[in-house]
Protein backbone atom coordinates (compact mmCIF):
# COMPACT_ATOMS: atom_id res chain seq x y z
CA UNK A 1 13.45 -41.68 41.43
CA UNK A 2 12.48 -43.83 44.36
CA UNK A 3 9.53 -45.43 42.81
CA UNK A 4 10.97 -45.28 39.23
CA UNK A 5 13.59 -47.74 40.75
CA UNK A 6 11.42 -49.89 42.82
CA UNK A 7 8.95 -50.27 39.51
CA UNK A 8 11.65 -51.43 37.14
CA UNK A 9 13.14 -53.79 40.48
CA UNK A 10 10.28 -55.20 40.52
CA UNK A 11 9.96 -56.03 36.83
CA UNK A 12 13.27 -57.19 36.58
CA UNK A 13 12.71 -59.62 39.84
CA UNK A 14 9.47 -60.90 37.61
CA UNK A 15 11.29 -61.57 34.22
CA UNK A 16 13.82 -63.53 36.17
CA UNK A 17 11.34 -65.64 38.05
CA UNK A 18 10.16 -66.61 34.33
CA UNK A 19 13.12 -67.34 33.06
CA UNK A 20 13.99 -69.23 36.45
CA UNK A 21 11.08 -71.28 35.29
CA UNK A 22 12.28 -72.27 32.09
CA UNK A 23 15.54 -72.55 33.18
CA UNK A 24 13.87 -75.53 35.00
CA UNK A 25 12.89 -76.73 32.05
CA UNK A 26 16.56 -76.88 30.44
CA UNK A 27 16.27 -74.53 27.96
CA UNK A 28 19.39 -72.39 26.45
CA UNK A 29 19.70 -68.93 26.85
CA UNK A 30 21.90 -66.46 25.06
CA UNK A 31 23.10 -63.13 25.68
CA UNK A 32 23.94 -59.94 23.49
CA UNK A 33 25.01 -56.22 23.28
CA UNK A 34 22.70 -53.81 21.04
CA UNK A 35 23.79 -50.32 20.38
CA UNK A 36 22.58 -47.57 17.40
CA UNK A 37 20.59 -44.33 16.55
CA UNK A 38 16.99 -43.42 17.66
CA UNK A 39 14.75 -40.72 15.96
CA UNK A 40 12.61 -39.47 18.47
CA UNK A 41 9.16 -38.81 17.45
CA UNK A 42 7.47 -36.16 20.22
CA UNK A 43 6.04 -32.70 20.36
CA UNK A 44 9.20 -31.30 19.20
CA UNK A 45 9.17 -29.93 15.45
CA UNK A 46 6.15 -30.99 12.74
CA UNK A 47 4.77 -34.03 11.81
CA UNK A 48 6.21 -35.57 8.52
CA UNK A 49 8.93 -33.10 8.79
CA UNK A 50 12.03 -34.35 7.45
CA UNK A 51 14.39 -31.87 9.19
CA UNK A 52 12.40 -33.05 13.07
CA UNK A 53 12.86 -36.65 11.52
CA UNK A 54 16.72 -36.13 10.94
CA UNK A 55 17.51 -33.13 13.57
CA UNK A 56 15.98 -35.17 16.94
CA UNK A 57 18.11 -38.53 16.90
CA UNK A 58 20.18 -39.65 19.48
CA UNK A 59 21.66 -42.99 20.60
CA UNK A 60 21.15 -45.99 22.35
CA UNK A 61 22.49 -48.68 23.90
CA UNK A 62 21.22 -52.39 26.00
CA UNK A 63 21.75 -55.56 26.64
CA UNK A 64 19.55 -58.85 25.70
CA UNK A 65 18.88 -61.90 26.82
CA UNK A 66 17.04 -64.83 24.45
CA UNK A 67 15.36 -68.06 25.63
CA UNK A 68 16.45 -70.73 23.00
CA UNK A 69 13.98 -73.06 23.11
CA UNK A 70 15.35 -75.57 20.17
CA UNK A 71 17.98 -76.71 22.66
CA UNK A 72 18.61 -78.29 26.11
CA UNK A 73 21.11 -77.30 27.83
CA UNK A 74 20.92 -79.72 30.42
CA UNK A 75 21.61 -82.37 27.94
CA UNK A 76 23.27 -80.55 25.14
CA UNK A 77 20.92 -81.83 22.75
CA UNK A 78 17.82 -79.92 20.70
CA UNK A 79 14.58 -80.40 22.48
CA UNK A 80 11.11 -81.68 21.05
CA UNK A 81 10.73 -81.02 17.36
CA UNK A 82 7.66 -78.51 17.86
CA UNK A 83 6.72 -75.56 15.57
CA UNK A 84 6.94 -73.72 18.41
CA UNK A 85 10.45 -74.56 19.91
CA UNK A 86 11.75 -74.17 16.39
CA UNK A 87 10.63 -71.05 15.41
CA UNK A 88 10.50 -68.76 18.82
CA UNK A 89 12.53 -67.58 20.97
CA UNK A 90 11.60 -65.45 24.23
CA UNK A 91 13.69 -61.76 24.59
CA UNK A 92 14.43 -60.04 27.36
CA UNK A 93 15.88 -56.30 27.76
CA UNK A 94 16.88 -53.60 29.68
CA UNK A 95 17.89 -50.63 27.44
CA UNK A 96 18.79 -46.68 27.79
CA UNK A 97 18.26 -44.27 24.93
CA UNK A 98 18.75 -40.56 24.89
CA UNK A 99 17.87 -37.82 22.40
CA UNK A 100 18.78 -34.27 21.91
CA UNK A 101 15.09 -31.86 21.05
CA UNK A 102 14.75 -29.09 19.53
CA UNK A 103 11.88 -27.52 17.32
CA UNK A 104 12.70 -27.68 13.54
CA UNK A 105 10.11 -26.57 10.28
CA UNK A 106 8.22 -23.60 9.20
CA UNK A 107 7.26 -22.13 12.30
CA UNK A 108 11.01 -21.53 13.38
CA UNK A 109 12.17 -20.91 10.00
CA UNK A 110 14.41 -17.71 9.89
CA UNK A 111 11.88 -15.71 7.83
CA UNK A 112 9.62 -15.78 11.09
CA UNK A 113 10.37 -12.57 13.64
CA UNK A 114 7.75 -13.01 15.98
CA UNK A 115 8.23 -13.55 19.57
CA UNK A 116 6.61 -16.67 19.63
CA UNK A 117 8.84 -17.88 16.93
CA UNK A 118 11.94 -16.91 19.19
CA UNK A 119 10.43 -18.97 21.67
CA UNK A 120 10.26 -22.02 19.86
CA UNK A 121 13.85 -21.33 18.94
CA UNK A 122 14.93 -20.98 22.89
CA UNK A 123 12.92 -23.69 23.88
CA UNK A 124 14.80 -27.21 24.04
CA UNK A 125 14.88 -30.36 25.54
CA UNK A 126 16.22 -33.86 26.24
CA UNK A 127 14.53 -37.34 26.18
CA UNK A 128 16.38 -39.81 28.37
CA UNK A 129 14.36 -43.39 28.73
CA UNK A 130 15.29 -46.78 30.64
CA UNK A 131 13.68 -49.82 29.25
CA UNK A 132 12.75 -52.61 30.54
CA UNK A 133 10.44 -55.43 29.10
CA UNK A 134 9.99 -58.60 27.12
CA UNK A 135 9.43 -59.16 23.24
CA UNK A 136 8.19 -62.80 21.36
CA UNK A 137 10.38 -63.12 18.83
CA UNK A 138 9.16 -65.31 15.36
CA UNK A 139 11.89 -66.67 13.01
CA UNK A 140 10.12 -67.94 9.83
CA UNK A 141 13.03 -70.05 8.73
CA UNK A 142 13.98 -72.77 11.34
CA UNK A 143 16.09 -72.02 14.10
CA UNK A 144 17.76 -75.60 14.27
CA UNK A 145 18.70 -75.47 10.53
CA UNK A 146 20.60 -71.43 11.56
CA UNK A 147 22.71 -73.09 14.33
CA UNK A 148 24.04 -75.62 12.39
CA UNK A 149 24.80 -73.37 9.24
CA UNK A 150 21.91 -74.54 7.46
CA UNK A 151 21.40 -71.02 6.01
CA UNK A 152 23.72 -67.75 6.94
CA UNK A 153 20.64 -65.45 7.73
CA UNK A 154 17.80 -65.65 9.92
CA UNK A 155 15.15 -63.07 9.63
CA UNK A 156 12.78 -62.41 12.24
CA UNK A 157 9.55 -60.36 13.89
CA UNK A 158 8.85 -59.14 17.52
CA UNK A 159 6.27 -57.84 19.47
CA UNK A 160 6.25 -57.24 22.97
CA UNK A 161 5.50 -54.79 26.18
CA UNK A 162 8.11 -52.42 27.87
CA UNK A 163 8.08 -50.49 31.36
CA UNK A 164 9.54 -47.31 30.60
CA UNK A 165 11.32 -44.94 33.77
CA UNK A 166 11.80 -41.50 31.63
CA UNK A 167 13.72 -38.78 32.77
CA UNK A 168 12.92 -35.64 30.27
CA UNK A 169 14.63 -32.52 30.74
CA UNK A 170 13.05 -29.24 29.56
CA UNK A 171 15.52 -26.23 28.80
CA UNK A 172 15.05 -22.32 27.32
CA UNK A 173 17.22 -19.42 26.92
CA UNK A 174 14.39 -17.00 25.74
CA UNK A 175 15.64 -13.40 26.12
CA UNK A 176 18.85 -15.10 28.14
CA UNK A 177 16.30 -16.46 30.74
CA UNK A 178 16.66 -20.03 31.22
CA UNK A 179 13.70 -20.43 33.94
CA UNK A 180 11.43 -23.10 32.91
CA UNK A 181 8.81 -21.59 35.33
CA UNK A 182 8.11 -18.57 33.66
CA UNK A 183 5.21 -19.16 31.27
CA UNK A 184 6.32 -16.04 29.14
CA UNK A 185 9.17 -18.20 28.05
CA UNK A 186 7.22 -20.74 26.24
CA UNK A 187 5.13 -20.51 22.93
CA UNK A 188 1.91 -18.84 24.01
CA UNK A 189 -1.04 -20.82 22.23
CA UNK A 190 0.66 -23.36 24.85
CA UNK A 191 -0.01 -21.04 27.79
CA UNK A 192 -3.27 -20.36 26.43
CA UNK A 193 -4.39 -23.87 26.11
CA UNK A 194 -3.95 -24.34 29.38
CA UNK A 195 -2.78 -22.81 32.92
CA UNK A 196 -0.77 -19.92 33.13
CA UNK A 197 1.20 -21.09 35.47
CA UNK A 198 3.56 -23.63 34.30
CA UNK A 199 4.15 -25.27 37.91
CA UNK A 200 0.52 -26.22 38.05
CA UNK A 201 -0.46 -26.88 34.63
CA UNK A 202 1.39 -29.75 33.25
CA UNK A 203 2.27 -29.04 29.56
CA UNK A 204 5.99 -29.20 30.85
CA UNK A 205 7.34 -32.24 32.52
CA UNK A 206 10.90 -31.79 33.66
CA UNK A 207 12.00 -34.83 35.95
CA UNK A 208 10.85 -38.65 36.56
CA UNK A 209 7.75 -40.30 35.60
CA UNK A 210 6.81 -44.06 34.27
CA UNK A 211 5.21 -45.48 31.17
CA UNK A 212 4.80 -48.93 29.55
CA UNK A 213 4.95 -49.10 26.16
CA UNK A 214 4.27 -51.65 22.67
CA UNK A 215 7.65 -52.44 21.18
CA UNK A 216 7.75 -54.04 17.70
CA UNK A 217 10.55 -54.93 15.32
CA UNK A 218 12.16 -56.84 12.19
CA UNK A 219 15.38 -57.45 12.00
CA UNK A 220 17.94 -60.84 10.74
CA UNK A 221 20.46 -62.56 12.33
CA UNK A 222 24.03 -63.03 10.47
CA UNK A 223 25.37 -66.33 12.30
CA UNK A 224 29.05 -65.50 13.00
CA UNK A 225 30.42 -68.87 14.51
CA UNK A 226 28.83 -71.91 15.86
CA UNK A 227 28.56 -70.00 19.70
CA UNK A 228 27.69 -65.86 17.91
CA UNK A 229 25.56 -64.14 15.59
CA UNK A 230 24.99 -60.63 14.56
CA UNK A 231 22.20 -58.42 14.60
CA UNK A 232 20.22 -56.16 12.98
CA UNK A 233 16.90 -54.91 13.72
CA UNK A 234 14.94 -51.42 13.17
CA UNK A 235 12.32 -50.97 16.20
CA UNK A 236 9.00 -49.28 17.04
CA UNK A 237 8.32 -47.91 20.17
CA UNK A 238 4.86 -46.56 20.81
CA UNK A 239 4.52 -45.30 24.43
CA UNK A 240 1.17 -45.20 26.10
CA UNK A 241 2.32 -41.67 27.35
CA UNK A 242 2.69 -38.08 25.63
CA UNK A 243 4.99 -36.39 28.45
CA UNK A 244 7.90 -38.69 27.35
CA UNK A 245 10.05 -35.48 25.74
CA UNK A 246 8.76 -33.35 28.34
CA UNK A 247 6.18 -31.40 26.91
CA UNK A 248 2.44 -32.13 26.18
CA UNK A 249 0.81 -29.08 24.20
CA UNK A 250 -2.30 -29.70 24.68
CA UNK A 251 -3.12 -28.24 21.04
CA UNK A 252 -5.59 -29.81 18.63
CA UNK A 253 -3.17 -30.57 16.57
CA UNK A 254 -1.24 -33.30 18.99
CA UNK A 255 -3.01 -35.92 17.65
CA UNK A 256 -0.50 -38.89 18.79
CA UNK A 257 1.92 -40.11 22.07
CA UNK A 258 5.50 -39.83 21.77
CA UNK A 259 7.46 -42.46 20.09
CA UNK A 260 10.86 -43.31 18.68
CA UNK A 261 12.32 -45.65 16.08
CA UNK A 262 15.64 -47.08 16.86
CA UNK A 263 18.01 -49.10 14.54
CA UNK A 264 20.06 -51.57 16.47
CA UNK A 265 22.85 -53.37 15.71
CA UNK A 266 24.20 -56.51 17.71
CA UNK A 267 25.85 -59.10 18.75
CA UNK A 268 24.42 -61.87 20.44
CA UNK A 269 26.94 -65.02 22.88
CA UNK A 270 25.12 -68.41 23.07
CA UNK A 271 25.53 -69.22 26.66
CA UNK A 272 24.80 -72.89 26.78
């Protein structure tokens, strides 16, 4: 976990030399709590599978930090009237999300007796993620006009980049065994994509590893008070990884990387 952390430090250190910056520049900042469900999108279960959609969600939970740039705060007063101060703001996050897996669909339905089947059924695991990153949020309706009650909602777009330190856990109670070394455990078209021997083939990943990924979302804003707003906003997550859930097939038919969709709710403090 020692380079996980040192990664993410040194992220972290970088976002708050930019902010520093325009910090400099006497913009306001605000800052927020964001909590809701994820569906986790992986190796686990079938594609377009409405039992995987609904059976692998879990939860998860941040905090955010915006760069108002339609007000000064070192003169509490709105800056220069720009398209661009009035309709973007700059988000920052560090996040944790964490997701039960398990195979669902036709190839663990009860009907199916094979061995193989029962290994799909044995064979479990757990997605556990901390973010980090930086989104560009748009707000098509001006920001200026939102603060002072112009309007009661304030819909918005984001796109940005995360650094991701995942920490998957891979689990099996085939036949009562719960060793995640023995091959004979696992679904075999698995095995026989690849190495044998699970410790040097990697289509198991139990443990630490890094990714960055694209993050997208749309979402409103519900202003509360003068200083607070709600949130709402459904994400996209697209990591530029496929070991994220801890497994990695290696099949023809894993045609995509993991990724997750997470609905967030919030609330977000103007600081300044």
């Amino acid at each position: 976990m020692t380079l996980n952390f040192k990664q993410l430090t040194f992220i972290f250190v970088f976002i708050l030399g930019i902010n520093e910056c325009y910090s400099q520049l006497g913009f306001s900042h605000e800052i927020g709590i964001i909590t809701g469900p994820v569906a986790f999108q992986s190796d686990f279960g079938e594609r377009k599978n409405f039992e995987t959609n609904s059976g692998n969600t879990g939860i998860g939970i941040g905090i955010v930090h915006y760069i108002n740039f339609a007000y000064r705060a070192d003169c509490n007063c709105y800056s220069t009237d720009t398209y661009f101060n009035d309709h973007f703001k700059i988000r920052n996050e560090i996040s944790w999300n964490k997701t039960k897996l398990n195979h669902f669909g036709e190839w663990v339905d009860a009907s199916r007796t094979s061995d193989n089947a029962e290994r799909l059924r044995s064979h479990s695991g757990v997605a556990q993620n901390l973010d980090i990153g930086t989104q560009l949020e748009f707000f098509p309706k001006s920001i200026r006009e939102f603060q002072a009650f112009g309007y009661s909602f304030a819909p918005f777009v984001s796109l940005g980049v995360h650094f991701t330190s995942s920490n998957p856990k891979v689990e099996t109670n085939y036949n009562g065994s719960t060793n995640i070394n023995d091959s004979n455990n696992f679904f075999q078209p698995w095995v026989n994509a690849a190495n044998p021997n699970v410790n040097d083939d990697p289509f198991l990943f139990n443990g630490n590893q890094t990714s960055f990924s694209v993050v997208g979302s749309v979402g409103t804003r519900y202003k509360l008070t003068v200083l607070s707003d709600l949130m709402i906003d459904l994400r996209w997550q697209y990591f530029f990884n496929d070991k994220i859930d801890g497994l990695d097939h290696n099949l023809s038919s894993n045609k995509a990387n993991d990724w997750l969709v997470w609905l967030n709710f919030g609330y977000i403090y103007y600081l300044d």
